[in-house]
Protein backbone atom coordinates (compact mmCIF):
# COMPACT_ATOMS: atom_id res chain seq x y z
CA UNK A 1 70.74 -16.19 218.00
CA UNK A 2 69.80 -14.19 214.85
CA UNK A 3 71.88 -16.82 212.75
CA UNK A 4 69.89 -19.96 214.54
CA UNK A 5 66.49 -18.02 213.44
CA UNK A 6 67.33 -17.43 210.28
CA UNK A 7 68.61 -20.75 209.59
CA UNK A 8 65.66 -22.45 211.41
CA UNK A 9 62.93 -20.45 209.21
CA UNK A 10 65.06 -21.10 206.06
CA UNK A 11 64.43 -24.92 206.84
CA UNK A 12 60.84 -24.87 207.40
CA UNK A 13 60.30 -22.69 204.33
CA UNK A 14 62.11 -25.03 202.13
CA UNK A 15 60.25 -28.05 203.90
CA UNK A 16 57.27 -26.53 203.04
CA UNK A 17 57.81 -24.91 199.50
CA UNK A 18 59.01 -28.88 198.01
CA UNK A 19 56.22 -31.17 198.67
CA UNK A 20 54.83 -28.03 196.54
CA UNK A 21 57.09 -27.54 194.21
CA UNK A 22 56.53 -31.53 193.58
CA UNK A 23 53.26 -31.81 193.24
CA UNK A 24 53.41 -28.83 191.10
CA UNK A 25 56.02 -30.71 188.34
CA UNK A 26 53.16 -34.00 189.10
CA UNK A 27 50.76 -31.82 187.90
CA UNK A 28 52.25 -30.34 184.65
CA UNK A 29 53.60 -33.98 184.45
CA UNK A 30 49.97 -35.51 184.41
CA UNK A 31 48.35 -33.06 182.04
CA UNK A 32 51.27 -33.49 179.69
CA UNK A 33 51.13 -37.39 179.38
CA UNK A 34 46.99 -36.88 179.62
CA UNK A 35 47.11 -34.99 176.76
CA UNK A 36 49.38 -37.28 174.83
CA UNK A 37 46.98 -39.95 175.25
CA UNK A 38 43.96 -37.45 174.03
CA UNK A 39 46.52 -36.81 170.84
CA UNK A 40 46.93 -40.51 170.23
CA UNK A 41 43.06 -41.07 170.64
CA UNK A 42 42.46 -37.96 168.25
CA UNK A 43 45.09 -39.11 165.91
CA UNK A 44 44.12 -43.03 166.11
CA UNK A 45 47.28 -44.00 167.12
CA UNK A 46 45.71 -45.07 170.45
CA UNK A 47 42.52 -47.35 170.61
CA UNK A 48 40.13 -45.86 173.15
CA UNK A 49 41.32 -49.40 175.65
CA UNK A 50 44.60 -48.73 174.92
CA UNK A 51 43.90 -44.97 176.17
CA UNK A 52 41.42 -46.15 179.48
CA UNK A 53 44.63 -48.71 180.55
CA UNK A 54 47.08 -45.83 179.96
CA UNK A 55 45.03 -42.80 182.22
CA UNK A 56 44.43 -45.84 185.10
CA UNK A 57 48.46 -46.44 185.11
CA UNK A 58 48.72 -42.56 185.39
CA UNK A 59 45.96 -42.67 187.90
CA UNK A 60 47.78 -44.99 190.10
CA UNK A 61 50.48 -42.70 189.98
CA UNK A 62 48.73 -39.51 190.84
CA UNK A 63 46.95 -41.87 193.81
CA UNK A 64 50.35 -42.85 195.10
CA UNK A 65 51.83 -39.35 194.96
CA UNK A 66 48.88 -37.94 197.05
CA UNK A 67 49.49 -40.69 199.45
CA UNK A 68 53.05 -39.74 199.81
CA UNK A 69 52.87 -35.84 199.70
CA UNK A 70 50.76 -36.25 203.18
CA UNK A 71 53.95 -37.13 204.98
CA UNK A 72 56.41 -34.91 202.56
CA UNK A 73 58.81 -36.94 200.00
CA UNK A 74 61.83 -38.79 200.72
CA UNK A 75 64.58 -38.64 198.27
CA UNK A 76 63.83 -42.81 197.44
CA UNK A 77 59.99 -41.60 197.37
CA UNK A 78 60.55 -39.24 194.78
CA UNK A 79 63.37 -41.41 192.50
CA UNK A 80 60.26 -43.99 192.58
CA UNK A 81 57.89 -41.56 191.18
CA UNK A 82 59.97 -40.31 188.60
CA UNK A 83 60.41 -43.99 187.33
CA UNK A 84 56.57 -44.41 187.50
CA UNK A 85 55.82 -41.00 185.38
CA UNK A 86 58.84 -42.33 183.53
CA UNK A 87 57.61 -45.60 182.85
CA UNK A 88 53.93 -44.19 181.61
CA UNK A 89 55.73 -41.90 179.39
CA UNK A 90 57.40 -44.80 177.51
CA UNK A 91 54.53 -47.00 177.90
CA UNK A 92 52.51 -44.37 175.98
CA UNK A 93 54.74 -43.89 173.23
CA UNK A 94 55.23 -47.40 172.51
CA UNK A 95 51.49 -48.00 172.76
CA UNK A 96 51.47 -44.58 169.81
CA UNK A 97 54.02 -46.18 168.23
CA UNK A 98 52.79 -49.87 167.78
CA UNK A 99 50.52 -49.79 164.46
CA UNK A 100 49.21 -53.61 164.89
CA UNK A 101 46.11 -52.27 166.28
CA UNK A 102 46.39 -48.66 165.07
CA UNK A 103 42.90 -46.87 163.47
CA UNK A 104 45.16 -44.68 161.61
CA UNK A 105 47.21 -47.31 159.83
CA UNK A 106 43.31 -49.21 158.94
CA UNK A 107 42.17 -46.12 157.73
CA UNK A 108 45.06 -45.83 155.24
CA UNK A 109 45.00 -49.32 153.88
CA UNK A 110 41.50 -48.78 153.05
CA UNK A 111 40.01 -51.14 156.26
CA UNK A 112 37.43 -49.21 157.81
């Protein structure tokens, strides 16, 4: 009986502590990519359009994982979001990366 308990509370603690522990890596995931888009507006390597599109890809991200932490994640749930945060992550650095818009490269061929 003892065994059944302890088994049974070691589920529902570990049901509760990973929708947690997910939106927990979301979070330090969002600020992270957030504040590679403030860099790349800072540094001009990101036009301020370039930087709104960006945060309202992340956005839709952050809206989706709320939606799906109300019901806890399923493993296909949380693959998807890792592609998404994934995804914004590249998008970002190819956006820092292209210099056919880029302030930064203007500024250094002397075209204010």
């Amino acid at each position: 009986m003892k065994m059944v308990l302890a088994a049974g509370m070691a589920v529902l603690m570990f049901g509760v502590a990973l929708p947690e522990a997910s939106r927990a890596r979301g979070n330090l995931q969002v600020r992270r990519l957030s504040a590679q888009i403030d860099r790349g507006v800072h540094d001009g390597s990101l036009t301020r359009g370039e930087a709104r599109d960006l945060r309202l890809r992340l956005i839709r991200v952050e809206v989706l994982e709320a939606r799906d932490l109300r019901h806890g994640f399923t493993p296909a749930e949380t693959q998807d979001l890792n592609g998404r945060y994934t995804a914004v992550e590249a998008d970002i650095h190819a956006q820092r990366t292209n210099t056919q818009y880029s302030v930064r490269q203007r500024r250094i061929r002397g075209r204010n």
